[in-house]
C-alpha atoms as a PDB file:
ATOM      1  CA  UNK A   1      58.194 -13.588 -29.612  1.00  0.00           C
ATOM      2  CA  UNK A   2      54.463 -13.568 -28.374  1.00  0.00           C
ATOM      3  CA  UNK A   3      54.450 -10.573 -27.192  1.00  0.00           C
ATOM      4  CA  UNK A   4      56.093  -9.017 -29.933  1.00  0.00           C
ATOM      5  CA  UNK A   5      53.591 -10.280 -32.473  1.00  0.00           C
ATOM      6  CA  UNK A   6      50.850  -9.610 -30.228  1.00  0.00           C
ATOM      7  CA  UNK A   7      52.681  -5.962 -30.146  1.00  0.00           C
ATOM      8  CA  UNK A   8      52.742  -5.651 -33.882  1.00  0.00           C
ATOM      9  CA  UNK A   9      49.198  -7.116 -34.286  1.00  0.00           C
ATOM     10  CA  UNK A  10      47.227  -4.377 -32.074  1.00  0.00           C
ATOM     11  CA  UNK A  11      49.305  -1.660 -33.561  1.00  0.00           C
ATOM     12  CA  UNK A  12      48.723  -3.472 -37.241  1.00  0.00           C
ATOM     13  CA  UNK A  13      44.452  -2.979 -36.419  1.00  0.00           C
ATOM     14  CA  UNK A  14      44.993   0.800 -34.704  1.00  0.00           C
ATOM     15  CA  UNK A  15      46.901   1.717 -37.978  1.00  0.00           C
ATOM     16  CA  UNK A  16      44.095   0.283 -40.274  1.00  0.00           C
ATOM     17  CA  UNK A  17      41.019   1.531 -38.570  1.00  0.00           C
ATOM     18  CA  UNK A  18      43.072   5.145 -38.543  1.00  0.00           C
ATOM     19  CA  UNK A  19      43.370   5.078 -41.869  1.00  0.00           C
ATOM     20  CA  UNK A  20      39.702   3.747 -42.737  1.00  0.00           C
ATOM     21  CA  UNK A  21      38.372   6.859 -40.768  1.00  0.00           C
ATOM     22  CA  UNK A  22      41.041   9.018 -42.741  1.00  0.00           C
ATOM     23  CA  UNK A  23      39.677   7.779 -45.830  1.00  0.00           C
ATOM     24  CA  UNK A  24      36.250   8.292 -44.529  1.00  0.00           C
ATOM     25  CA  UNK A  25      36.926  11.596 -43.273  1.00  0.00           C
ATOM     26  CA  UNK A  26      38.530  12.550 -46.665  1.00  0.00           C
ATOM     27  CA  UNK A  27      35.273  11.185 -49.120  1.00  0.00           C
ATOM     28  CA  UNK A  28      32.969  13.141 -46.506  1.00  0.00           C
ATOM     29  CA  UNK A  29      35.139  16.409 -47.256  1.00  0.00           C
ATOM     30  CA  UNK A  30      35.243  16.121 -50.893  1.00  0.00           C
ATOM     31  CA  UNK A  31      33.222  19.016 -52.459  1.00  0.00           C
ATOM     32  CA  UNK A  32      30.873  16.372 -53.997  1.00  0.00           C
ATOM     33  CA  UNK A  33      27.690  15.207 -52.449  1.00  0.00           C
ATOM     34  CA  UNK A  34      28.031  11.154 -51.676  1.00  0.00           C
ATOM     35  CA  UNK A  35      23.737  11.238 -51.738  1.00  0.00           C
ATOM     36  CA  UNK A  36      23.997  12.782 -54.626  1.00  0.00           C
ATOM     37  CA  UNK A  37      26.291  10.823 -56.506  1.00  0.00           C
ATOM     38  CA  UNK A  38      24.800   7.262 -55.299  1.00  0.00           C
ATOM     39  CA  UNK A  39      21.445   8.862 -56.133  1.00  0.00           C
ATOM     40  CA  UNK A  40      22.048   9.762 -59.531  1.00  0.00           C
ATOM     41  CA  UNK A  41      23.736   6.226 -60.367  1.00  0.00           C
ATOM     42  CA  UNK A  42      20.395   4.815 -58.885  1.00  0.00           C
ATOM     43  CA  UNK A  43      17.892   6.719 -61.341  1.00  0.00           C
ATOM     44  CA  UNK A  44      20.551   7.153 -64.512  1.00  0.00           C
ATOM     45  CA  UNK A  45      20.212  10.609 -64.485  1.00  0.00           C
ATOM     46  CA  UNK A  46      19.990  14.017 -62.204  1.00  0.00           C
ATOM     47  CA  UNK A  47      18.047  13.325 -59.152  1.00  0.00           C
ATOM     48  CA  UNK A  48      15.631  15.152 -57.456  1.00  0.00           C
ATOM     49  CA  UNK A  49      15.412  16.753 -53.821  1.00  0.00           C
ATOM     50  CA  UNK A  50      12.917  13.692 -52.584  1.00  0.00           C
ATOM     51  CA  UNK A  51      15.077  10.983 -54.068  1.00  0.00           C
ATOM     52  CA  UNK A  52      18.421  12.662 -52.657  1.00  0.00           C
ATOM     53  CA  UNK A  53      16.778  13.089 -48.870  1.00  0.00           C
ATOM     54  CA  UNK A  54      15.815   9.120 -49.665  1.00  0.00           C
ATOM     55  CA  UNK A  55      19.484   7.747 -50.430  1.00  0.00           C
ATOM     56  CA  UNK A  56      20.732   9.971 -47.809  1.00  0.00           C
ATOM     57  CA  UNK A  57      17.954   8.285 -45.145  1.00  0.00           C
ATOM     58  CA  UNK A  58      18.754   4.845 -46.592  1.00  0.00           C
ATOM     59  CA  UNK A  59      22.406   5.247 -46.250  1.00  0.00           C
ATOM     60  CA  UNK A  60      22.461   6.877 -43.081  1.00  0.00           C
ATOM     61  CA  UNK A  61      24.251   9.525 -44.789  1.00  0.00           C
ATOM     62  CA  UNK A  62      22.204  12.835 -42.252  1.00  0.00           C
ATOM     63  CA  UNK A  63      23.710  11.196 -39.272  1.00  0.00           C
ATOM     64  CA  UNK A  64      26.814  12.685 -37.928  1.00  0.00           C
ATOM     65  CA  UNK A  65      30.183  11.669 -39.361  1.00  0.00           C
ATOM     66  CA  UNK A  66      31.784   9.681 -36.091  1.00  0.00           C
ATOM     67  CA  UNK A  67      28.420   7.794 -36.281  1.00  0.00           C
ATOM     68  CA  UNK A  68      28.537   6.772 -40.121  1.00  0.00           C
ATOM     69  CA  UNK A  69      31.987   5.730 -39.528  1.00  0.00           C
ATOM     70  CA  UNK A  70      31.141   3.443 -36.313  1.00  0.00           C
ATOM     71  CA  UNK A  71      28.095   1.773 -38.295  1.00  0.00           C
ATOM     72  CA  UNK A  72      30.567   1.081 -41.482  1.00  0.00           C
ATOM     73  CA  UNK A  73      33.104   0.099 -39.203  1.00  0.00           C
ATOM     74  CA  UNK A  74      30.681  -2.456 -37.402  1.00  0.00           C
ATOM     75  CA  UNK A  75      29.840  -4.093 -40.721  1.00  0.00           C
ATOM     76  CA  UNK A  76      33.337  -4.225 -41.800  1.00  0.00           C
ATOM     77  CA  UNK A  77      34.601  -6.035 -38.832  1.00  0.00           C
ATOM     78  CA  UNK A  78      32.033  -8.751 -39.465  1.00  0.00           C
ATOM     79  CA  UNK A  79      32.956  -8.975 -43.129  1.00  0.00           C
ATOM     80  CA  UNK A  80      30.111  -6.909 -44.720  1.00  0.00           C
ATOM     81  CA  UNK A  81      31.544  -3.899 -46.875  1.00  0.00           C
ATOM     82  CA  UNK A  82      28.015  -3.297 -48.156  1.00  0.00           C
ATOM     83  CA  UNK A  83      27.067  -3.683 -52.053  1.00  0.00           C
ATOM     84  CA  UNK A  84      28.494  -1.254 -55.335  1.00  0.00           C
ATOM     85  CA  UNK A  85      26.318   1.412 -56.195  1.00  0.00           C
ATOM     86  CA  UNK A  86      27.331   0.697 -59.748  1.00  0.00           C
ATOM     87  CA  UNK A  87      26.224  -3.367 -60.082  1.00  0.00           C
ATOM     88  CA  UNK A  88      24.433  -3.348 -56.437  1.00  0.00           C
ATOM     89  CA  UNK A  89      26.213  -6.483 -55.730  1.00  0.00           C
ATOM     90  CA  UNK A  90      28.244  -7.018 -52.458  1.00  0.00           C
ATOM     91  CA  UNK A  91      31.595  -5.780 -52.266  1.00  0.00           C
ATOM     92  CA  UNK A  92      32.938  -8.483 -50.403  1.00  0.00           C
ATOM     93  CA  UNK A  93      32.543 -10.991 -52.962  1.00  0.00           C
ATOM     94  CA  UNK A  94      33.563  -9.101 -55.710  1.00  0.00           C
ATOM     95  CA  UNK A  95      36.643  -8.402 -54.398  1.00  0.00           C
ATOM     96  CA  UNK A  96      37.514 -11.634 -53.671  1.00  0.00           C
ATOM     97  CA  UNK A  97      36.289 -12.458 -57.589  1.00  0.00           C
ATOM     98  CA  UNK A  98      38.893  -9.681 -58.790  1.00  0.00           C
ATOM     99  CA  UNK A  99      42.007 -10.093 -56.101  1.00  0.00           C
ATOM    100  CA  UNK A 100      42.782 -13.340 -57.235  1.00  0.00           C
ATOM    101  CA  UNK A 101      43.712 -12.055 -60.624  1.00  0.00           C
ATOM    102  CA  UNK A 102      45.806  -9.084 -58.549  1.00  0.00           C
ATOM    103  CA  UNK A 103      47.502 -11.601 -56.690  1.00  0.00           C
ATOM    104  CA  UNK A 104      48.344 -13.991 -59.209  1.00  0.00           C
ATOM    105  CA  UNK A 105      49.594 -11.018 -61.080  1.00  0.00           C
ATOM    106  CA  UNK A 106      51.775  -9.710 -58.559  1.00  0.00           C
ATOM    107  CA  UNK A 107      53.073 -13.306 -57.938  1.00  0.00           C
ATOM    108  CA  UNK A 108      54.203 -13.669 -61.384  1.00  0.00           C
ATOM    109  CA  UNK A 109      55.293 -10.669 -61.630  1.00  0.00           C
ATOM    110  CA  UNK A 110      57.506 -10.747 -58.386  1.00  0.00           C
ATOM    111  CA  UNK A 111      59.241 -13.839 -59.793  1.00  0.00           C
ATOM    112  CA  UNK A 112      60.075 -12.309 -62.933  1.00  0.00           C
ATOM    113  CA  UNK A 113      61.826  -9.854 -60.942  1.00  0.00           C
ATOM    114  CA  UNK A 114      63.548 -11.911 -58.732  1.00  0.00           C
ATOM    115  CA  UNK A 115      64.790 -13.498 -61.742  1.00  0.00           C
ATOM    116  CA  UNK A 116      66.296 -10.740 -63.354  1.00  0.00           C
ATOM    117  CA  UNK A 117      67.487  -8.584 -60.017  1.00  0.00           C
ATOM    118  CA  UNK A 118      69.319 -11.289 -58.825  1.00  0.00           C
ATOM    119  CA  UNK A 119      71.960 -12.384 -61.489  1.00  0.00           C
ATOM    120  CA  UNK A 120      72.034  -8.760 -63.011  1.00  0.00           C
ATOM    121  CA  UNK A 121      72.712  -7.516 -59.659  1.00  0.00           C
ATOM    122  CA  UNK A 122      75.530 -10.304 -58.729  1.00  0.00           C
ATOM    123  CA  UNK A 123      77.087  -9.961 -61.829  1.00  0.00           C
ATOM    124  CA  UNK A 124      77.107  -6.188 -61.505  1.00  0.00           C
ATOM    125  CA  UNK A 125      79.179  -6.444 -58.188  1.00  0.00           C
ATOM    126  CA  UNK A 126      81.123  -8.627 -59.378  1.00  0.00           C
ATOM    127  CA  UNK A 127      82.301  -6.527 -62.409  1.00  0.00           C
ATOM    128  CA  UNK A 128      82.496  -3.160 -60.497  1.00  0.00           C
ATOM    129  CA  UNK A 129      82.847  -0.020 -62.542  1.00  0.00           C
ATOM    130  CA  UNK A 130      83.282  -2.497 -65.182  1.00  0.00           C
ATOM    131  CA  UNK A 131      82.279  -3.060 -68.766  1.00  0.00           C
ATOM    132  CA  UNK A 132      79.054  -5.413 -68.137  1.00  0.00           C
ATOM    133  CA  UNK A 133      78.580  -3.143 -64.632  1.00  0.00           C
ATOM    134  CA  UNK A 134      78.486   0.291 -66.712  1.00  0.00           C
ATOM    135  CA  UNK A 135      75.360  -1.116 -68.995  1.00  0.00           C
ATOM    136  CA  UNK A 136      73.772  -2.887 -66.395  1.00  0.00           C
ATOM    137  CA  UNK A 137      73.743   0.655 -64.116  1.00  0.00           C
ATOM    138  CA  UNK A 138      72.633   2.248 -67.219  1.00  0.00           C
ATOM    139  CA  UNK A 139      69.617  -0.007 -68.534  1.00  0.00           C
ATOM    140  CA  UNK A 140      68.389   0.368 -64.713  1.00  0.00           C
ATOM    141  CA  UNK A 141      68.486   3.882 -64.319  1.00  0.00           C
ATOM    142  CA  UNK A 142      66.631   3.944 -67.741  1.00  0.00           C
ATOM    143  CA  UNK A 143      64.063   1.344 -66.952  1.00  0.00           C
ATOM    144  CA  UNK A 144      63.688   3.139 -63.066  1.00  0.00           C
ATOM    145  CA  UNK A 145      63.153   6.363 -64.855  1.00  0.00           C
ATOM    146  CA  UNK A 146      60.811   5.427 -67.408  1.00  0.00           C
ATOM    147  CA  UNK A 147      56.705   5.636 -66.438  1.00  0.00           C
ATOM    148  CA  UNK A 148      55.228   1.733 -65.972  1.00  0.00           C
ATOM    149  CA  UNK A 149      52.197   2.964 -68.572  1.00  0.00           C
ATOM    150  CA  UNK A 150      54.526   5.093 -71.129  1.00  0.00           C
ATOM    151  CA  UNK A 151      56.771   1.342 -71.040  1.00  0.00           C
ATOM    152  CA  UNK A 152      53.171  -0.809 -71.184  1.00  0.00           C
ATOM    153  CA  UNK A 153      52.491   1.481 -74.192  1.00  0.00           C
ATOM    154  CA  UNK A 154      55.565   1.144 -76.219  1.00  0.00           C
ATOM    155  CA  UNK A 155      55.572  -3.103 -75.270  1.00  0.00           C
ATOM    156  CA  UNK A 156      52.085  -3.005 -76.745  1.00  0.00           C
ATOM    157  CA  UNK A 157      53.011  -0.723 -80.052  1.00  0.00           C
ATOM    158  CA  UNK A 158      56.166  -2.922 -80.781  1.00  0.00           C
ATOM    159  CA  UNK A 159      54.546  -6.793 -79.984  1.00  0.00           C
ATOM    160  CA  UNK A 160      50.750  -6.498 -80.067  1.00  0.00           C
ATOM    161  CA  UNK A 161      50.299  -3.826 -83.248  1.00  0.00           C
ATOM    162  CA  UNK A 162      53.773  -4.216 -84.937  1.00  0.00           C
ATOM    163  CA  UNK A 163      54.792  -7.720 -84.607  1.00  0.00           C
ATOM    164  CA  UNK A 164      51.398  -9.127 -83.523  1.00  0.00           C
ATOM    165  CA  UNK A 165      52.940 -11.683 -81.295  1.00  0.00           C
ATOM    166  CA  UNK A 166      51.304 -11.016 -78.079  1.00  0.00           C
ATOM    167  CA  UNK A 167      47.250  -9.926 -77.175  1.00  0.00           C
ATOM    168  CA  UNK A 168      47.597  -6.214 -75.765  1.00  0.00           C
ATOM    169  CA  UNK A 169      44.469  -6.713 -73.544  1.00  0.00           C
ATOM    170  CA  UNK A 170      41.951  -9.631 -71.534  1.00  0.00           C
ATOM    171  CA  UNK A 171      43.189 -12.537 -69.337  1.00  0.00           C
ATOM    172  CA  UNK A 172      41.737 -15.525 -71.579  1.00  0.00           C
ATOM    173  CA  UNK A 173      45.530 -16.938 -71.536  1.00  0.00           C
ATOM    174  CA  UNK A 174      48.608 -16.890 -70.122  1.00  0.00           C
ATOM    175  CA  UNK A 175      49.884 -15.086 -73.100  1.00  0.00           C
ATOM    176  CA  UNK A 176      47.693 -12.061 -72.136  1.00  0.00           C
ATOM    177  CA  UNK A 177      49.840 -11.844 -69.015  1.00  0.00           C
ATOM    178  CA  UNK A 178      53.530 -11.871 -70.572  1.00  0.00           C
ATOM    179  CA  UNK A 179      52.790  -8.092 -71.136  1.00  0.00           C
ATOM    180  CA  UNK A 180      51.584  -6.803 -68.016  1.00  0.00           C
ATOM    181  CA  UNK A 181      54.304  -9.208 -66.171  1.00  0.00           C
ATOM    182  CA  UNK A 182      57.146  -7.284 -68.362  1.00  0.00           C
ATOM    183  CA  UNK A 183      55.780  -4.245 -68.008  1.00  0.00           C
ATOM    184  CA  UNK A 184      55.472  -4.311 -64.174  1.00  0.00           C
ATOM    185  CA  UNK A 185      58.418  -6.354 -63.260  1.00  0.00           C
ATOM    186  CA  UNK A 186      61.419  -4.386 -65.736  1.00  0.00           C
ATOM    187  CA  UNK A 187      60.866  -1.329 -62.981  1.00  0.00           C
ATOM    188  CA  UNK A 188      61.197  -3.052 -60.129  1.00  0.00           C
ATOM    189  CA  UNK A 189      63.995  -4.996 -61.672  1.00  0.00           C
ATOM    190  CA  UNK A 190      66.317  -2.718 -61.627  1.00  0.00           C
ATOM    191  CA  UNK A 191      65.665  -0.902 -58.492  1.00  0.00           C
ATOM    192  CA  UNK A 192      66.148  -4.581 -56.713  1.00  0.00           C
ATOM    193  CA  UNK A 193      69.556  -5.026 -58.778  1.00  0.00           C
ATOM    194  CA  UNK A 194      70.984  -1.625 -57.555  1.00  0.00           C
ATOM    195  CA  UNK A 195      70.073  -2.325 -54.104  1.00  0.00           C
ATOM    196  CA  UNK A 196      71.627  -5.881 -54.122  1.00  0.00           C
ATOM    197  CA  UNK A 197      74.403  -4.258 -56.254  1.00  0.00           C
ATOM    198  CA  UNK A 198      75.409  -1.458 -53.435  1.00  0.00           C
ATOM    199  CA  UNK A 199      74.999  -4.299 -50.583  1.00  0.00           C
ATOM    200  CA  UNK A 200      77.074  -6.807 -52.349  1.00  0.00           C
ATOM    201  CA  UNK A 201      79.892  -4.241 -52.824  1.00  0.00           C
ATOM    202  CA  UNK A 202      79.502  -3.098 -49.346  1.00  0.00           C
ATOM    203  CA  UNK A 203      80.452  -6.288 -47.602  1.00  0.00           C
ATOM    204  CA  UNK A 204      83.080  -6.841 -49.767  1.00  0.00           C
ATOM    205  CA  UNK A 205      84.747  -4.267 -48.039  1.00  0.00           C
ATOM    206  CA  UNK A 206      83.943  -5.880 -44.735  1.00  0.00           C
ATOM    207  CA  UNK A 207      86.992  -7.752 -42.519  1.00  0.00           C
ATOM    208  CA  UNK A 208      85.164 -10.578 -42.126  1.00  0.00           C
ATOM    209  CA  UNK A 209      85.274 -10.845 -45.525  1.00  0.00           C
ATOM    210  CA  UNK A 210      88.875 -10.293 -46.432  1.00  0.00           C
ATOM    211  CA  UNK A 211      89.864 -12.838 -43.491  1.00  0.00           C
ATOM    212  CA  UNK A 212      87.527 -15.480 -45.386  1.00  0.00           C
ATOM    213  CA  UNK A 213      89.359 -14.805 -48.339  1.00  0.00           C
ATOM    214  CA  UNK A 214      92.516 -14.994 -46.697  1.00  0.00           C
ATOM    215  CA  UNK A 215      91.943 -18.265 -45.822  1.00  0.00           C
ATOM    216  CA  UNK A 216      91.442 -19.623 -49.310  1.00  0.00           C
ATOM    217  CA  UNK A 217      87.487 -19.333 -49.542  1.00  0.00           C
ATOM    218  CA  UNK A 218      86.427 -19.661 -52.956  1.00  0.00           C
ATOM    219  CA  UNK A 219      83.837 -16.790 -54.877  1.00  0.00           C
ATOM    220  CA  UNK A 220      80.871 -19.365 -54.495  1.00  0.00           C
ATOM    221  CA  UNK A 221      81.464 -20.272 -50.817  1.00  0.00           C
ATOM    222  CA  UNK A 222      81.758 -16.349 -50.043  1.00  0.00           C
ATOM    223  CA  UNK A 223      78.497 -16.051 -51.759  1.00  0.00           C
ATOM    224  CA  UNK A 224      76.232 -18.589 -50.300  1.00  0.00           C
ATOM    225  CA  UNK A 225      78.258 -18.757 -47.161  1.00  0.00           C
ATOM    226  CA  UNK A 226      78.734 -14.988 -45.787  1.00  0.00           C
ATOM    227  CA  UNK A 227      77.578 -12.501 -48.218  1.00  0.00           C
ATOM    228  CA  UNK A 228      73.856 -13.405 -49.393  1.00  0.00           C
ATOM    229  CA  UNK A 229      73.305 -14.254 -45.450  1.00  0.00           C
ATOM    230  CA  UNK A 230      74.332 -10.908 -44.250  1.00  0.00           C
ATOM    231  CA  UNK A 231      72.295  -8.874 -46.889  1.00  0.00           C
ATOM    232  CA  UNK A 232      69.229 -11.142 -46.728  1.00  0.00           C
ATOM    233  CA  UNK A 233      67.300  -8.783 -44.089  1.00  0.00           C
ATOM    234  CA  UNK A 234      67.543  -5.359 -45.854  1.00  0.00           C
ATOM    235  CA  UNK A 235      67.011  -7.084 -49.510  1.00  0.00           C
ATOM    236  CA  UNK A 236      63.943  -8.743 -48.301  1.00  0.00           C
ATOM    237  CA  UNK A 237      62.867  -5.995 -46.486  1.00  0.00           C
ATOM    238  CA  UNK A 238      62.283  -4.256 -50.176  1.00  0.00           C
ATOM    239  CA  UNK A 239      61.639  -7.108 -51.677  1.00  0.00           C
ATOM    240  CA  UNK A 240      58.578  -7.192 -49.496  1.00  0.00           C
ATOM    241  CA  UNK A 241      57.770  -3.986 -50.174  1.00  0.00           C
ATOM    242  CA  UNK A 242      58.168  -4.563 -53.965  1.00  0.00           C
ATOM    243  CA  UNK A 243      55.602  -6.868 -53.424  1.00  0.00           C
ATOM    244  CA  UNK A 244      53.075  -4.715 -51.766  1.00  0.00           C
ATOM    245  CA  UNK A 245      53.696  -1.990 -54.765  1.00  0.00           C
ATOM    246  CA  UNK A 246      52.941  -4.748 -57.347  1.00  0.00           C
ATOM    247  CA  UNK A 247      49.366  -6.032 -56.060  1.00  0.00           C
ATOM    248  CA  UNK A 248      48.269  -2.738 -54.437  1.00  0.00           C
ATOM    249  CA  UNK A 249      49.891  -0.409 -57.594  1.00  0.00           C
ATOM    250  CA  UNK A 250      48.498  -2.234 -60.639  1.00  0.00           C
ATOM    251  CA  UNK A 251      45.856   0.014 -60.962  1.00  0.00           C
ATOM    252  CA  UNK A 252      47.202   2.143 -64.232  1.00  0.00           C
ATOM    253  CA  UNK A 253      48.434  -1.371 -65.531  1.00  0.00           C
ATOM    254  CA  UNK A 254      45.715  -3.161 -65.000  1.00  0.00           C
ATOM    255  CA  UNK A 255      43.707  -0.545 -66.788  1.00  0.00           C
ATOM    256  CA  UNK A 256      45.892  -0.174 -69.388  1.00  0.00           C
ATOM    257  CA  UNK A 257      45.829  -4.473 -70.479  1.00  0.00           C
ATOM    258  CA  UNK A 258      42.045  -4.493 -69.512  1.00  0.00           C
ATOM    259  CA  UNK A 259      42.664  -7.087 -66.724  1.00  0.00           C
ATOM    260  CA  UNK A 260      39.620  -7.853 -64.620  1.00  0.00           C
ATOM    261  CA  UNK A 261      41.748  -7.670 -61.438  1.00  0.00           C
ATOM    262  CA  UNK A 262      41.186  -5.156 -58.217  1.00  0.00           C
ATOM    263  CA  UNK A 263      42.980  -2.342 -59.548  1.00  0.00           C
ATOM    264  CA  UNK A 264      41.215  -2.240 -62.610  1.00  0.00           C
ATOM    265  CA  UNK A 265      37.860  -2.488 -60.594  1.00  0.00           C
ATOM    266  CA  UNK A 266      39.260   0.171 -58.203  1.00  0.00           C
ATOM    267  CA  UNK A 267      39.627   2.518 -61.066  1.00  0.00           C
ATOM    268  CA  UNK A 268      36.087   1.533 -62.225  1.00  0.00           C
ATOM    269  CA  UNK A 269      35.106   2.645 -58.608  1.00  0.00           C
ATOM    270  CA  UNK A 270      36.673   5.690 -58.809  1.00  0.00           C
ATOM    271  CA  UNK A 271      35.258   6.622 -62.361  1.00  0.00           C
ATOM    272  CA  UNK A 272      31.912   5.989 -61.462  1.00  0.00           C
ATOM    273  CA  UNK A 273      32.207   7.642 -58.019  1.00  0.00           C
ATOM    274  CA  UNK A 274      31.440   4.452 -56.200  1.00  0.00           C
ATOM    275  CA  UNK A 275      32.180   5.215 -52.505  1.00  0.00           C
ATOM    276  CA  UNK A 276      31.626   2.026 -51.022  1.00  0.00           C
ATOM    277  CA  UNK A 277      34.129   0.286 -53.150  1.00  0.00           C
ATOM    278  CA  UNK A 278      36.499   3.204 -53.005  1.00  0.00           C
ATOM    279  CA  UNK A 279      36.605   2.714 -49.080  1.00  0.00           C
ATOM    280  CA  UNK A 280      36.903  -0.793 -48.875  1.00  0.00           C
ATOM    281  CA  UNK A 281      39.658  -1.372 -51.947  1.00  0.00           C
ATOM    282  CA  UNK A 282      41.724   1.422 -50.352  1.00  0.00           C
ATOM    283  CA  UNK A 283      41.202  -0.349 -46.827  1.00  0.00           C
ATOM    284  CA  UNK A 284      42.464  -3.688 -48.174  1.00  0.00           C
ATOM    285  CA  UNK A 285      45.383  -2.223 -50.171  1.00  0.00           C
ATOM    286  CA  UNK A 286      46.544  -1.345 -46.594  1.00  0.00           C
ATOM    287  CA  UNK A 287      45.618  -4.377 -45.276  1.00  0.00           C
ATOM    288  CA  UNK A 288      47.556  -6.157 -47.642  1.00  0.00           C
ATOM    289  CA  UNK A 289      51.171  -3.856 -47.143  1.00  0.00           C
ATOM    290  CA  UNK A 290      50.524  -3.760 -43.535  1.00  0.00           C
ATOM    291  CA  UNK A 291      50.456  -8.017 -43.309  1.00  0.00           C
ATOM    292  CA  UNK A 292      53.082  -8.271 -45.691  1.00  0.00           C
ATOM    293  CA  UNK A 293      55.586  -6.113 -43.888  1.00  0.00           C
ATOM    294  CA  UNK A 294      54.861  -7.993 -40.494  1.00  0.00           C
ATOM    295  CA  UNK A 295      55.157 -11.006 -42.287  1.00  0.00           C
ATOM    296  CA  UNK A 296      58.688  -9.522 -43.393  1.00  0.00           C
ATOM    297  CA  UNK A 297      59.418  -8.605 -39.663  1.00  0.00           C
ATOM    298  CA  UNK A 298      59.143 -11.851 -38.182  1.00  0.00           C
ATOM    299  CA  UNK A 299      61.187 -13.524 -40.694  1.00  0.00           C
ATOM    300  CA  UNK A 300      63.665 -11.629 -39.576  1.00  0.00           C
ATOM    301  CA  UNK A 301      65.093 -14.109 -36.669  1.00  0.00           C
ATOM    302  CA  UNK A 302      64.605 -17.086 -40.104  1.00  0.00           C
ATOM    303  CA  UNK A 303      67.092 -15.130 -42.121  1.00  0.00           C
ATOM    304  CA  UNK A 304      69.660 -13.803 -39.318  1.00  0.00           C
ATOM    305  CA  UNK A 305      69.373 -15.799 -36.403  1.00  0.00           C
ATOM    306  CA  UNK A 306      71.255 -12.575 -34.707  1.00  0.00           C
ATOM    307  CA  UNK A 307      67.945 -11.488 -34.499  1.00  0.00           C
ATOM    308  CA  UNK A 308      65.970 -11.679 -31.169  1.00  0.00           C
ATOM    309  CA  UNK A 309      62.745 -10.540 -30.210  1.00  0.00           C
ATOM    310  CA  UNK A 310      61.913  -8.947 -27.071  1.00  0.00           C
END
């Protein structure tokens, strides 16, 4: 078990710092001058040549790429993802101002969908090619089809202009969230329901099962007993990743309710063309989905003690 996690954990950092020099790599390609850019945020307007060669002195930016990227990658080891061109405050603790929102968000949300996945998708096994199966397939291939922001849009028309029953934008309350919760959770809903659906009606076709049933087992004891056990590792497996999707793919949502969380100042990044911020958000989106599927991983031997590591 040590050395497995000690496995996972070095190839958990190699992955991250490749993809921090990716993203690096990538902004230093783009067709747009980063001097530039963090120049012209500095004076409000178009810089000139002197005050270009200054930000690109100050920044380190006329040093070779592999360089740039060792010096950022120094800093961020230690914690220090430098300051926002936009507010010239440090990254670091604005993040940590704006992920609490994301991750309360997410949270919420991923109850809500554990909510509604689970019965919908029990009682959609249960009545197979049924009547209440047929609508339940049908509402989630509608909701899995439908955009998250062309949904957020019609849940705002119908209860914040229409009806006038819920605030279409802020986080002053926990009414402000019942919005963004529906609107990120209905998706994901019904993915999680067709999953459990298809692996509740393949172990029914299992022996074990049958002999269980043979023997008298009721539809509750065949539930808690065999079948929820022996799907628990591939439906948490997406659950997980569900997870990851919600606090690392809120960005449009978040935008769309005004929510002060780190999607919404991700997309603030990108609009202003703040490259510090865009580096470091992006690096702990796949921080986050990286620790949350290893979290996942070593559950594994928890939820099917089958399961050994090696």
């Amino acid at each position: 078990m040590a050395r497995y996690l000690f496995q996972r954990l070095l190839n958990s950092i190699l992955l991250l710092i490749g993809l921090s020099f990716l993203v690096y790599l990538l902004i230093d390609l783009a067709p747009a001058d980063p001097a530039q850019i963090i120049a012209a945020q500095r004076v409000g307007g178009t810089p000139n040549a002197d005050q270009i060669a200054w930000v690109r002195a100050e920044y380190g930016l006329d040093r070779p790429i592999w360089v740039q990227y060792g010096y950022w990658l120094q800093r961020a080891a230690a914690g220090d993802l430098g300051d926002s061109v936009r507010t010239g405050k440090a990254i670091a603790q604005e993040i940590g101002r704006h992920l609490r929102l994301s991750v309360a968000l997410g949270g919420v949300t991923m109850l809500f969908v554990l909510l509604l996945a689970l019965p919908a998708g029990v009682l959609a096994a249960h009545q197979a090619n049924r009547g209440w199966d047929q609508l339940l397939r049908f509402n989630a291939l509608v909701l899995v089809s439908l955009p998250d922001f062309w949904l957020g849009f019609l849940l705002i028309l119908l209860f914040a202009v229409h009806l006038g029953w819920l605030p279409s934008f802020g986080a002053k309350s926990w009414q402000h969230f019942l919005l963004p919760v529906i609107t990120l959770g209905l998706g994901h809903a019904a993915r999680l329901s067709r999953l459990l659906r298809a692996l509740l009606l393949d172990q029914v076709r299992s022996d074990y099962l049958r002999t269980a049933r043979a023997k008298g087992m009721g539809r509750l004891a065949l539930l808690g007993r065999h079948l929820l056990p022996n799907i628990a590792v591939p439906f948490a497996t997406v659950a997980v990743q569900q997870l990851g999707m919600l606090i690392s793919g809120a960005v449009i949502i978040e935008t769309l309710f005004s929510l002060p969380g780190l999607g919404h100042y991700y997309a603030q990044a990108v609009a202003y063309r703040d490259i510090p911020v865009i580096q470091a958000t992006v690096l702990l989106f796949a921080g986050l989905i990286v620790l949350l599927n290893l979290l996942v991983d070593l559950s594994y031997a928890v939820l099917d003690p089958r399961i050994r590591y090696q």
